[in-house]
C-alpha atoms as a PDB file:
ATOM      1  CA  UNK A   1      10.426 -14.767 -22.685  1.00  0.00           C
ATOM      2  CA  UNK A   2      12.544 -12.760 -20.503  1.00  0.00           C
ATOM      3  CA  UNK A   3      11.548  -9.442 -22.223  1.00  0.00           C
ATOM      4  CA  UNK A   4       7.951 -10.721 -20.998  1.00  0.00           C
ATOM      5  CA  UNK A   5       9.279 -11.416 -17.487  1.00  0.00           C
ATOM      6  CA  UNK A   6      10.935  -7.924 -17.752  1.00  0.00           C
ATOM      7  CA  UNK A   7       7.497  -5.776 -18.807  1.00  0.00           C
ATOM      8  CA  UNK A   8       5.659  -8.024 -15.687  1.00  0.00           C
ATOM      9  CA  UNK A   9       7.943  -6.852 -13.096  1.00  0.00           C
ATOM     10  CA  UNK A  10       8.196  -3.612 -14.604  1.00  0.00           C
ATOM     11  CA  UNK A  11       4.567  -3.480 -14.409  1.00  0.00           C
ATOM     12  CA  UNK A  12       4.908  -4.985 -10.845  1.00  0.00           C
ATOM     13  CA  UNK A  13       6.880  -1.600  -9.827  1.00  0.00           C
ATOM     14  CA  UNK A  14       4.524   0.212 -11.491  1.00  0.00           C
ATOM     15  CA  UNK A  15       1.623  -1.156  -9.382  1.00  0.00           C
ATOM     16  CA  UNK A  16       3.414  -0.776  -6.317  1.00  0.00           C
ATOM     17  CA  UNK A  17       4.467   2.526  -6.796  1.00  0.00           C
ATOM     18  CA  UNK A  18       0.966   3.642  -7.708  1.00  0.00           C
ATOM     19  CA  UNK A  19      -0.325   2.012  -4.018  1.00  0.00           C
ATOM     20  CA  UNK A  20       2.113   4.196  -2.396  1.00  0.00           C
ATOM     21  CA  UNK A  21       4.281   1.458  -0.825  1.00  0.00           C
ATOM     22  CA  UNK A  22       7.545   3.163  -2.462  1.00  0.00           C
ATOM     23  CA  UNK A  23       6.619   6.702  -0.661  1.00  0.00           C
ATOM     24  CA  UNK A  24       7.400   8.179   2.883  1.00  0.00           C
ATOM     25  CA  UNK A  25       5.869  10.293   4.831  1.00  0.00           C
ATOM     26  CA  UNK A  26       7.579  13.532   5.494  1.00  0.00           C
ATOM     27  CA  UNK A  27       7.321  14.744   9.392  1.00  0.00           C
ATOM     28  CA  UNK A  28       7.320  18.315  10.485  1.00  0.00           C
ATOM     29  CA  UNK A  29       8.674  19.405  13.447  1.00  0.00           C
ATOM     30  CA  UNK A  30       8.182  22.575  15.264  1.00  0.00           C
ATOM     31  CA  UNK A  31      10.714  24.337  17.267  1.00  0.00           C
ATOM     32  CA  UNK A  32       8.272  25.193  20.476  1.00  0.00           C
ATOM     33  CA  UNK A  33      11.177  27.753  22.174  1.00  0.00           C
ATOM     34  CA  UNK A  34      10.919  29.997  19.197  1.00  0.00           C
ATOM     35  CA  UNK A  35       7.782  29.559  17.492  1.00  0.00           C
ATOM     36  CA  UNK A  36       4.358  29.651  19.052  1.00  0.00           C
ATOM     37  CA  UNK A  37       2.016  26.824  18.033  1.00  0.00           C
ATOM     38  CA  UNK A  38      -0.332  28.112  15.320  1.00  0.00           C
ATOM     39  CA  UNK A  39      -2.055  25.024  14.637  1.00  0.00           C
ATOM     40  CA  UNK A  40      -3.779  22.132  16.564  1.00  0.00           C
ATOM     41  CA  UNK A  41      -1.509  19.576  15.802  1.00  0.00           C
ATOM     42  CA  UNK A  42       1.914  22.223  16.530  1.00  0.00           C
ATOM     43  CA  UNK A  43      -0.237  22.913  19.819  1.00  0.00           C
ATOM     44  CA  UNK A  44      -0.111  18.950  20.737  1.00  0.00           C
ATOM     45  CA  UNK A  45       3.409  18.481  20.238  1.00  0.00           C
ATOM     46  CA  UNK A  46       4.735  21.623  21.875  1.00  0.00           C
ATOM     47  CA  UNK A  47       1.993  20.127  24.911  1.00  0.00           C
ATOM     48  CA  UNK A  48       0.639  24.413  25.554  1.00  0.00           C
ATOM     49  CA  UNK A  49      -3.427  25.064  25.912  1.00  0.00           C
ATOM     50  CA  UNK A  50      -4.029  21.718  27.457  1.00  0.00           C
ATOM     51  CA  UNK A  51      -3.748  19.780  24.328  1.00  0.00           C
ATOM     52  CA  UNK A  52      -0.886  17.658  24.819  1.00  0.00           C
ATOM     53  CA  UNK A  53      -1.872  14.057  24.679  1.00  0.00           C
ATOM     54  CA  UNK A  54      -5.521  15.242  23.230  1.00  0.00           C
ATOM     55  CA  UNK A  55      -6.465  15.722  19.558  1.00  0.00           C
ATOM     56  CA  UNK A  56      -9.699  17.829  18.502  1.00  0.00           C
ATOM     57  CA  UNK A  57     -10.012  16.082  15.397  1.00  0.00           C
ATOM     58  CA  UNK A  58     -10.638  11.872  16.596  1.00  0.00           C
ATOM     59  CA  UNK A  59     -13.908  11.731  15.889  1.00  0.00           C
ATOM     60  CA  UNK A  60     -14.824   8.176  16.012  1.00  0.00           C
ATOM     61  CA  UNK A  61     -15.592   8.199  12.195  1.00  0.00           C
ATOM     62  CA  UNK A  62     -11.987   9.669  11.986  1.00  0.00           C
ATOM     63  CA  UNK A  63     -10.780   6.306  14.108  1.00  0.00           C
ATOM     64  CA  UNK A  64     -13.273   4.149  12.235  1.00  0.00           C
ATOM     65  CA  UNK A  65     -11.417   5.740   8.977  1.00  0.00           C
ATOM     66  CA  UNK A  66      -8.372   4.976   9.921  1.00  0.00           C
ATOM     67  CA  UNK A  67      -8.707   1.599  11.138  1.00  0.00           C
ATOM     68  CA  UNK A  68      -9.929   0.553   7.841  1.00  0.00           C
ATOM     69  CA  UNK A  69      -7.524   2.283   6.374  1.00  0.00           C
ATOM     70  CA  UNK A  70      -4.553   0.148   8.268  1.00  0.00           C
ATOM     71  CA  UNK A  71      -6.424  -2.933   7.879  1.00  0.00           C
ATOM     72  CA  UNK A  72      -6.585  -2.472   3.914  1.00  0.00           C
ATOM     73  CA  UNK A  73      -2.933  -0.928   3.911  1.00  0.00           C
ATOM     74  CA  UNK A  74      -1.575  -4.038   5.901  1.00  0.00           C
ATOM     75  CA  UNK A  75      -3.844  -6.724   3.901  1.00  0.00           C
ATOM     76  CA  UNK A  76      -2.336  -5.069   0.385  1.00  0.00           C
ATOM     77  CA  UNK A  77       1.218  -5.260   1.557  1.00  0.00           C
ATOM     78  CA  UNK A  78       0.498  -9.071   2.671  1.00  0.00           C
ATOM     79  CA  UNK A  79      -0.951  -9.852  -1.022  1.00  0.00           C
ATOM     80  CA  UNK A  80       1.102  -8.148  -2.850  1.00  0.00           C
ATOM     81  CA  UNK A  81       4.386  -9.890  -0.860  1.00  0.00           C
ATOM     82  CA  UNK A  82       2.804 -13.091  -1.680  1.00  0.00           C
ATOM     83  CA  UNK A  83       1.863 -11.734  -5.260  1.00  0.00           C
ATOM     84  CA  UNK A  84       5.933 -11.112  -5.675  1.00  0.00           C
ATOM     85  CA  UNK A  85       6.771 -14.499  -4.397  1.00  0.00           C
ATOM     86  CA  UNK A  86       4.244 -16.258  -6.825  1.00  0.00           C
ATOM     87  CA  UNK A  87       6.166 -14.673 -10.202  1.00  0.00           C
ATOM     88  CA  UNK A  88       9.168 -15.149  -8.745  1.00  0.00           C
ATOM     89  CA  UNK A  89       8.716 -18.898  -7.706  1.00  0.00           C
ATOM     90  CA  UNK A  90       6.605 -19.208 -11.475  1.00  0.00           C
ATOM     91  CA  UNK A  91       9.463 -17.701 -13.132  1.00  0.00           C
ATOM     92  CA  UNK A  92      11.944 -20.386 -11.383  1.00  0.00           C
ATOM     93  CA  UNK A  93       9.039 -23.073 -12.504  1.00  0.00           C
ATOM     94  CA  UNK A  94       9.156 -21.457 -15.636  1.00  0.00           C
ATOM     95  CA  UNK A  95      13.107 -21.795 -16.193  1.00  0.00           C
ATOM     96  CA  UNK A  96      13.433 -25.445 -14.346  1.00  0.00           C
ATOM     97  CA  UNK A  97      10.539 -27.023 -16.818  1.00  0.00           C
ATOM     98  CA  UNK A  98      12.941 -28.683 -19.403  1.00  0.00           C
ATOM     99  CA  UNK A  99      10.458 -27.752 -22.179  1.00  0.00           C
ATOM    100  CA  UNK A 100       7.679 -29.854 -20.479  1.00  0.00           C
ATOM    101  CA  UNK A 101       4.513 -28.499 -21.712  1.00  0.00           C
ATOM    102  CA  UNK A 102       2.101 -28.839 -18.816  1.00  0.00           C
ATOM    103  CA  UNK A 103       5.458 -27.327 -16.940  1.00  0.00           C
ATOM    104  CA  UNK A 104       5.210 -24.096 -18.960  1.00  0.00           C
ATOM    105  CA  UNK A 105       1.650 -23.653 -19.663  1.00  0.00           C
ATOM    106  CA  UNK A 106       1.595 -23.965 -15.335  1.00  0.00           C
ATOM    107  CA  UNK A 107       4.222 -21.383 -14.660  1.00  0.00           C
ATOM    108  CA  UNK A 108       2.632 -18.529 -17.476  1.00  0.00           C
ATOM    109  CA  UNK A 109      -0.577 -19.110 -15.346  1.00  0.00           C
ATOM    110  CA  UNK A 110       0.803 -19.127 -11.769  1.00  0.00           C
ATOM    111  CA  UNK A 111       2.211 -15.637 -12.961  1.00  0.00           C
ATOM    112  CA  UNK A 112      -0.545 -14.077 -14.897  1.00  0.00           C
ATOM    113  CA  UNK A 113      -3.075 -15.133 -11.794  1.00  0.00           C
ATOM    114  CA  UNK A 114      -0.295 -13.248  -9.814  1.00  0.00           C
ATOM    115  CA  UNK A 115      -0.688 -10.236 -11.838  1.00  0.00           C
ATOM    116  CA  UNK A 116      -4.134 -10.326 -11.518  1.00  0.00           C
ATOM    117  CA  UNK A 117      -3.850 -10.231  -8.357  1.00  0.00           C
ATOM    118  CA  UNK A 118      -2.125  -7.417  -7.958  1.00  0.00           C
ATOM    119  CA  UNK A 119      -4.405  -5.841 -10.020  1.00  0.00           C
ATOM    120  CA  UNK A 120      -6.907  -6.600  -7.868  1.00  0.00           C
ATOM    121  CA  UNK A 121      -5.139  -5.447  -5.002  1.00  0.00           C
ATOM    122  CA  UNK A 122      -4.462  -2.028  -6.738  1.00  0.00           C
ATOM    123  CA  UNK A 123      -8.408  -1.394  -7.598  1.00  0.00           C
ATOM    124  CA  UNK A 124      -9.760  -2.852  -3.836  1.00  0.00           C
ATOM    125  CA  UNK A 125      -7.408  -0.160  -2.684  1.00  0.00           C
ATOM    126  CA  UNK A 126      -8.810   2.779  -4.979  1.00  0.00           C
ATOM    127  CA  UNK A 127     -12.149   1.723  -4.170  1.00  0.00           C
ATOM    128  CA  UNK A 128     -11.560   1.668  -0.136  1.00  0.00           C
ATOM    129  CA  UNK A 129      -9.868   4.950  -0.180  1.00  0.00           C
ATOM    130  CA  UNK A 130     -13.063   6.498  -2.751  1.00  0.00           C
ATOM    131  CA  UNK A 131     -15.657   5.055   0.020  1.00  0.00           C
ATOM    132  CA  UNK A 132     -13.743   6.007   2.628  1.00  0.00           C
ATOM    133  CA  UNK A 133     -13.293   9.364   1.422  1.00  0.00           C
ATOM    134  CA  UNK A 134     -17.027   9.928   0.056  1.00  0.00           C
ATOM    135  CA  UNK A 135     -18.759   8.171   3.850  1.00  0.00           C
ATOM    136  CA  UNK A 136     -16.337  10.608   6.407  1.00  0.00           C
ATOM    137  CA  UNK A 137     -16.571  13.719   3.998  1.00  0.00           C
ATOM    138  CA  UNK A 138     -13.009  13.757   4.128  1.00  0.00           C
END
C-alpha cells in the first residue's frame, strides 16, 4: 500500500508541477542611466516619454484576461491545498483503520476522489487558459 501512496503523491507533484505552481517568474530589470528604453514596458519603468504609471497594452479584454486568469489561478491553488489535505488526512484514515473494512474501503475513496480532483483542477485550468487564449487572440 505504501508503494500506492508513493505513485499518488508522486503523481500529485506531477500535477502540480504541470499547473505551474512549482515555477517563478523571472523579472528583468533595466539599468535606465546606461541603457535607453527600447521597449514599452523598459519605457514604464525607467518613467521617460510620458509612460510612467501608463501601459499601452490594458485593453480591457487584456484586464478582463487577466482577472480570470487570477481568479482561476487562486481557485486551483485553494483546491488543490484542500486536494493535499484530503490524501493526507485519507492516508492517516487509511493507517488508523485497524483492518476495519468500511474503514479502508472509506480512506481508498476519500483519496482517489482527491485525485480526481486534482485532475479536474489540472484540465479546468488547460481549458481556461485555451479559451482565454483563443477569445483575446493572445
Amino acid at each position: 500500500m505504501i508503494s500506492k501512496l508513493f505513485k499518488a503523491s508522486s503523481l500529485l507533484v506531477i500535477v502540480l508541477a504541470s499547473l505551474g505552481l512549482f515555477t517563478t517568474t523571472r523579472v528583468m530589470a533595466i539599468n535606465c542611466s546606461t541603457t535607453a528604453p527600447t521597449t514599452t514596458q523598459e519605457a514604464i519603468q525607467c518613467g521617460t516619454d510620458n509612460s510612467a504609471g501608463v501601459s499601452g497594452s490594458n485593453t480591457p479584454v487584456k484586464d478582463l484576461d487577466t482577472t480570470i486568469t487570477n481568479i482561476v489561478n487562486i481557485l486551483s491553488i485553494v483546491v488543490g491545498i484542500v486536494a493535499v489535505v484530503m490524501i493526507i488526512l485519507a492516508g492517516f484514515r487509511y493507517v488508523t483503520s485497524g483492518g476495519k473494512q468500511e474503514s479502508i474501503a472509506s480512506a481508498k475513496n476519500t483519496i482517489m476522489y482527491a485525485i480526481v480532483g486534482l485532475i479536474i483542477v489540472a484540465l479546468a485550468q488547460t481549458i481556461a487558459r485555451f479559451v482565454l487564449q483563443k477569445s483575446t487572440g493572445g
